[in-house]
Protein backbone atom coordinates (compact mmCIF):
# COMPACT_ATOMS: atom_id res chain seq x y z
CA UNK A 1 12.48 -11.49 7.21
CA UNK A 2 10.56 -14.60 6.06
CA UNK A 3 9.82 -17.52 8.86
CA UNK A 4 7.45 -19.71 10.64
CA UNK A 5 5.40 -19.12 12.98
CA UNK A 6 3.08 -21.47 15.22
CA UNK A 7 -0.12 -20.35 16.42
CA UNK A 8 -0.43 -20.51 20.43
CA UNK A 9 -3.43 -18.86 21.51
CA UNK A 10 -6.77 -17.32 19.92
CA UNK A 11 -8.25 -14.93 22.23
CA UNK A 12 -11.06 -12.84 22.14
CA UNK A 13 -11.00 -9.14 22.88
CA UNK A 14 -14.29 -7.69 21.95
CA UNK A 15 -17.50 -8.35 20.34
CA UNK A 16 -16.34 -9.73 16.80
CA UNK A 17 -12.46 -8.90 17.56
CA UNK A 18 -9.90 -11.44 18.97
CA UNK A 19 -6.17 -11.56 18.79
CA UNK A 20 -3.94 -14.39 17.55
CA UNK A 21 -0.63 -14.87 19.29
CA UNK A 22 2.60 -16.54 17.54
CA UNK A 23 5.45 -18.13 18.19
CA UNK A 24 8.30 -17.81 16.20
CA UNK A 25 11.82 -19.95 16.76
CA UNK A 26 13.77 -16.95 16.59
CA UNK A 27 13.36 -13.17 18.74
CA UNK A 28 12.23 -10.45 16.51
CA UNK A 29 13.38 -7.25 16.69
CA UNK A 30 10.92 -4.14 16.12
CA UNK A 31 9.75 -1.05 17.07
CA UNK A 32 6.25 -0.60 18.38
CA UNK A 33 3.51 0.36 15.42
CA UNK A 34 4.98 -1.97 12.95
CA UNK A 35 3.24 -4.56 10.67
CA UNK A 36 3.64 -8.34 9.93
CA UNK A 37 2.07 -10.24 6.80
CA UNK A 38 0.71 -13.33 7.93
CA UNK A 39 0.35 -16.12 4.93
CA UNK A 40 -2.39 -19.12 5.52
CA UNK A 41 -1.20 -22.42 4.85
CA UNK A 42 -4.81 -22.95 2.95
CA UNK A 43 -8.03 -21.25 2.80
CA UNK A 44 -10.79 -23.28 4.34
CA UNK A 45 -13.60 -20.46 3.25
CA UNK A 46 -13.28 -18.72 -0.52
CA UNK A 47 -11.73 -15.25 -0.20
CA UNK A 48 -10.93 -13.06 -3.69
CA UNK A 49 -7.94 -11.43 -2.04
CA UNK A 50 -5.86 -14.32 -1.22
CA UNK A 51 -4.56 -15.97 1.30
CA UNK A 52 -1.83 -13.10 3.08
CA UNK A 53 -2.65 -10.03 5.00
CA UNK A 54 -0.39 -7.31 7.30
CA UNK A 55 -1.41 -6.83 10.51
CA UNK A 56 -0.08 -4.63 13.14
CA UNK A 57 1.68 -5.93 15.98
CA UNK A 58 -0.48 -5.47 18.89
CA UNK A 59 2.43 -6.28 21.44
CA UNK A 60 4.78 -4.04 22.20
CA UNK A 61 8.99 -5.32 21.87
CA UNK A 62 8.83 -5.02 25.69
CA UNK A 63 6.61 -7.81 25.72
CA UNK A 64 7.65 -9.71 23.24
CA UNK A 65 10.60 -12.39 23.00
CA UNK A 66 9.67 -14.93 19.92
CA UNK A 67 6.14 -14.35 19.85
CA UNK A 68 4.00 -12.13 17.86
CA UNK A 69 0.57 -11.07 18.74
CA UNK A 70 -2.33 -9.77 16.07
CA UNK A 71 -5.94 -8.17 16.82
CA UNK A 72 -8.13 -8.24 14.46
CA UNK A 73 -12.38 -8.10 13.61
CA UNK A 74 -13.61 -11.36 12.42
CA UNK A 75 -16.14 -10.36 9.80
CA UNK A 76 -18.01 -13.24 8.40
CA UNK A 77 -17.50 -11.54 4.75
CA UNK A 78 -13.87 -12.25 4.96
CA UNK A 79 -12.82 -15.63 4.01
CA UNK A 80 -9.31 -15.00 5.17
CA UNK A 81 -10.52 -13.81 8.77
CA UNK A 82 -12.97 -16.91 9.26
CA UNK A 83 -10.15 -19.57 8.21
CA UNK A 84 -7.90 -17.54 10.52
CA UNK A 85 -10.00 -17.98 13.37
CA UNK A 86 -10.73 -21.74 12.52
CA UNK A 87 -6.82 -22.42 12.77
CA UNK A 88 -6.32 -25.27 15.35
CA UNK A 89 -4.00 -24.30 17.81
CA UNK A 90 -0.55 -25.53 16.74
CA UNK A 91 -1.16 -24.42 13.01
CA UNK A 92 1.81 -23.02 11.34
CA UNK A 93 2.04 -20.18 9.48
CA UNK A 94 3.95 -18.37 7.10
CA UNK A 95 5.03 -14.60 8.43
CA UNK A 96 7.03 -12.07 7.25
CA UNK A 97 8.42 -8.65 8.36
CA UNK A 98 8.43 -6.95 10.74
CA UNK A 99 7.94 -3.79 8.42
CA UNK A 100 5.97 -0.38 8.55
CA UNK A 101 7.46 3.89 9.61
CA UNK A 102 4.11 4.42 11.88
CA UNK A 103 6.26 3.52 14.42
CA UNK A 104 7.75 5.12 17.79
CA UNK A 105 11.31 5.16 17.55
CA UNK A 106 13.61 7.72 18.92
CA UNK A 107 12.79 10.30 16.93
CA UNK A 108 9.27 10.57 18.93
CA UNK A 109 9.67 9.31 21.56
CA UNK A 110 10.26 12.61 23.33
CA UNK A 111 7.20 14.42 22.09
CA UNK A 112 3.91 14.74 23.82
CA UNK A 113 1.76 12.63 22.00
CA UNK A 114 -2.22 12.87 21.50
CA UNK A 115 -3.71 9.14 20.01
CA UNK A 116 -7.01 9.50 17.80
CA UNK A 117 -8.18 5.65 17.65
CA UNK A 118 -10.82 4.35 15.43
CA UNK A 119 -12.57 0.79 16.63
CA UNK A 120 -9.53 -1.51 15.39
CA UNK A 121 -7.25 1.10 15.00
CA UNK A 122 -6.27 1.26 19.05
CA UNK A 123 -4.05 -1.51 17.95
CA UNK A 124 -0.32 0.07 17.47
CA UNK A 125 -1.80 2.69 20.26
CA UNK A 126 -1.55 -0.14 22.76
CA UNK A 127 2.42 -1.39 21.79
CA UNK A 128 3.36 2.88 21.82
CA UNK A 129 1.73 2.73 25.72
CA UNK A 130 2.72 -0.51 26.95
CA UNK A 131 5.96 0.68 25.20
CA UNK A 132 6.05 4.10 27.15
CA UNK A 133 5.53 2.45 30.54
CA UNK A 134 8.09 -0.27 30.40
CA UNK A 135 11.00 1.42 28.39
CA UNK A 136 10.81 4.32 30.97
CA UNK A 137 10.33 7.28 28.44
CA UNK A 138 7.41 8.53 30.61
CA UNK A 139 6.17 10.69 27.86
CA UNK A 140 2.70 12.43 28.18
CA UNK A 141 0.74 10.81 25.89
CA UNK A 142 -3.92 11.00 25.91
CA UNK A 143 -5.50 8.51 24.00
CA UNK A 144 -9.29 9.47 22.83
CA UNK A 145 -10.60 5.52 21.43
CA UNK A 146 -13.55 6.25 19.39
CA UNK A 147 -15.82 2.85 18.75
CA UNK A 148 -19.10 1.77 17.49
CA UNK A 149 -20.76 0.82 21.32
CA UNK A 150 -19.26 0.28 24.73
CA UNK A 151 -17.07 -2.99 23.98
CA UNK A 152 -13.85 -1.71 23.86
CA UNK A 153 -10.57 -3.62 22.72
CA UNK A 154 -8.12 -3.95 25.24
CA UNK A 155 -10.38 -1.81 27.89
CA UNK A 156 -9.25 -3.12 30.83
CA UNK A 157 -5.31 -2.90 30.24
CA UNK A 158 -6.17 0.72 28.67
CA UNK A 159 -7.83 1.95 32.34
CA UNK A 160 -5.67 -0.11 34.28
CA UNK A 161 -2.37 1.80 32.50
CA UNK A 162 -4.21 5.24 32.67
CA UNK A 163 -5.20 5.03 36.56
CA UNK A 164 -1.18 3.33 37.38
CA UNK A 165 0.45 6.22 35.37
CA UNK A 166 -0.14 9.68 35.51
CA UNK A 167 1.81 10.43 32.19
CA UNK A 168 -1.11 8.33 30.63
CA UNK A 169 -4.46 10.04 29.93
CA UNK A 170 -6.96 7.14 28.48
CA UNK A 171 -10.48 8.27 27.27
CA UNK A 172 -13.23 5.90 25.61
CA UNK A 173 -15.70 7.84 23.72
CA UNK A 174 -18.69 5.55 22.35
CA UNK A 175 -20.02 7.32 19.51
CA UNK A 176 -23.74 5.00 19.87
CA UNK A 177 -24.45 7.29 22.88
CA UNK A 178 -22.64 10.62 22.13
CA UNK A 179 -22.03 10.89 18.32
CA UNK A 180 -19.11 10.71 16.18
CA UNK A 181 -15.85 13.29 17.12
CA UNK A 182 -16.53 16.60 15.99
CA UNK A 183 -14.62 19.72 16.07
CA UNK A 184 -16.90 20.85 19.37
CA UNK A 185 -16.57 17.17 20.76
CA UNK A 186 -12.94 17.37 20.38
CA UNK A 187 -11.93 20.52 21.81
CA UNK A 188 -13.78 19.45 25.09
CA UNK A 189 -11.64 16.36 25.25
CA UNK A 190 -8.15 17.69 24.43
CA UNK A 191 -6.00 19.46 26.85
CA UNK A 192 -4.12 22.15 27.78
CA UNK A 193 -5.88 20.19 30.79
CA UNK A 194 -3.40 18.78 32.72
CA UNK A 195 -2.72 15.20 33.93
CA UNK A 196 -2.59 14.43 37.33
CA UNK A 197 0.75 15.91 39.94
CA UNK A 198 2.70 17.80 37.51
CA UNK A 199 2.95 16.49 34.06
CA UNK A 200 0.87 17.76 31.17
CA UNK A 201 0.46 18.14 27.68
CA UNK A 202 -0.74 20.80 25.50
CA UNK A 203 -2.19 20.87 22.21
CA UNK A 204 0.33 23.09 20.27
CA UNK A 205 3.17 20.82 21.70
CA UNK A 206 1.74 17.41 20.85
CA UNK A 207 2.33 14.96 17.78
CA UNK A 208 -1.26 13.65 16.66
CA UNK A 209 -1.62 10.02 15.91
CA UNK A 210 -4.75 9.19 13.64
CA UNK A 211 -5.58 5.73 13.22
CA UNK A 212 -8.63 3.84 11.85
CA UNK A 213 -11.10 3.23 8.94
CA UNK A 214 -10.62 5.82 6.23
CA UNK A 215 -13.59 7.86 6.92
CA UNK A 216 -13.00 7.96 10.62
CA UNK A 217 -9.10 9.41 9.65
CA UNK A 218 -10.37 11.75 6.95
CA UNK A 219 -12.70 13.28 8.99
CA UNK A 220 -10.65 14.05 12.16
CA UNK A 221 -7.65 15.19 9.89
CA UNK A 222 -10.51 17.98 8.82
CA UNK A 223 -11.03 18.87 12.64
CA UNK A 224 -7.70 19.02 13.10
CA UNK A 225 -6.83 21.21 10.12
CA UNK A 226 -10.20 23.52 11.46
CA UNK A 227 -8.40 23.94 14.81
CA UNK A 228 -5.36 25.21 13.25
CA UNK A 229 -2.71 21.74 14.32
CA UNK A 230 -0.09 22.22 11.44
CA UNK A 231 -0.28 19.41 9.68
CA UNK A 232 3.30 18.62 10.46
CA UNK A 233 2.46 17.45 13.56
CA UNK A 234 0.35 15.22 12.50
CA UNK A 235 0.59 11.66 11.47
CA UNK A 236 -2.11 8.83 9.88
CA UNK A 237 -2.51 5.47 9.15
CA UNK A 238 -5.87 4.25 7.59
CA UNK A 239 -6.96 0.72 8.24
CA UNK A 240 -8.63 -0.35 4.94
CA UNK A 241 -10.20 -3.89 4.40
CA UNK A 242 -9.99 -5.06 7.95
């Protein structure tokens, strides 16, 4: 679906990382995990790729009635990303989708779930949460959010949800002060330890979510493979030229 869409609000999340919310005249329906292209009117600073990129929705549906919301690093190497952030509020914009399978749908929404985020990658983590808490699921689901320092996107929603639910497990693992996720690193911070009262989630029984910069994915899809997850249960997306 092509439309318009207004910008609202620019927000910041993080150190270098803010999200852009839209409003669009009509509701969209999707599923939590899926993408949008967003299409600049005009670029205000040179950028070789053009002037569209897909984002993932960082909202989840449950949030959502005709607006959109994006998070994103603003890297001063991106032309796109700097006229993006220079957008007077009230811009218009051209967006189209929703589109994207790394979604939650019904298919998974009944299977303990075990979330591997990478800095921007926490993104469609947050919808598949916000998404588990509101639609009623309850599913067992740990997220482990790897990032560069202590400045985590979305870390006060992401504590706030773990301490209110006890089907939701949130960890936040800066690599500056302990090191990137190994295979020793992980198997201290997966279960079979159990959340709190009586759910839990187990290893052999859980989908695995990987989500980030290529390197980070690649990596963790090794540890994964070393500690013997089929690799049917698990599931990537790699962020590339965010």
């Amino acid at each position: 679906m092509l439309m318009k869409a207004k910008l609202i609000e620019n927000k910041s999340e993080a150190k270098g990382t803010k999200s852009f919310v839209f409003k669009t005249d009509n509701q969209i329906s999707f599923l939590p995990g899926q993408f949008v292209y967003i299409t600049l009117p005009k670029l205000d600073f040179p950028d070789s790729r053009g002037a569209t990129r897909y984002f993932t929705v960082s909202l989840s549906p449950t949030e959502s009635k005709n607006t959109m919301q994006i998070t994103t690093r603003i890297r001063d190497e991106s032309g796109y990303k700097k006229t993006l952030d220079a957008l007077p509020i009230g811009s218009e914009v051209e967006m189209e989708g929703p589109s994207g399978t790394f979604v939650l749908d019904e298919k998974t929404e009944s299977t303990n779930h075990i979330f591997l985020a990478g800095g921007i990658g926490i993104t469609p983590f947050r919808a598949f949460i916000k998404y588990n808490i509101d639609k009623g699921p309850k599913t067992p689901m740990h997220l482990i959010y790897s990032n560069g320092d202590s400045d985590f996107v979305f870390k006060k929603e992401l504590e706030k949800w773990g301490k209110e639910n006890d089907f939701i497990k949130v960890e936040l693992f800066d690599t500056s002060k302990s090191g990137h996720l190994d295979k020793v690193v992980l198997q201290k911070l997966l279960p079979d330890s159990r959340f709190k009262k009586n759910a839990s989630l187990r290893v052999q029984d859980s989908t695995f979510w990987l989500v980030g910069p290529p390197p980070f994915v690649s990596a963790l899809e090794d540890v994964l493979e070393s500690l013997k997850i089929p690799a049917s249960n698990v599931i990537t997306e790699k962020f590339t030229g965010y």
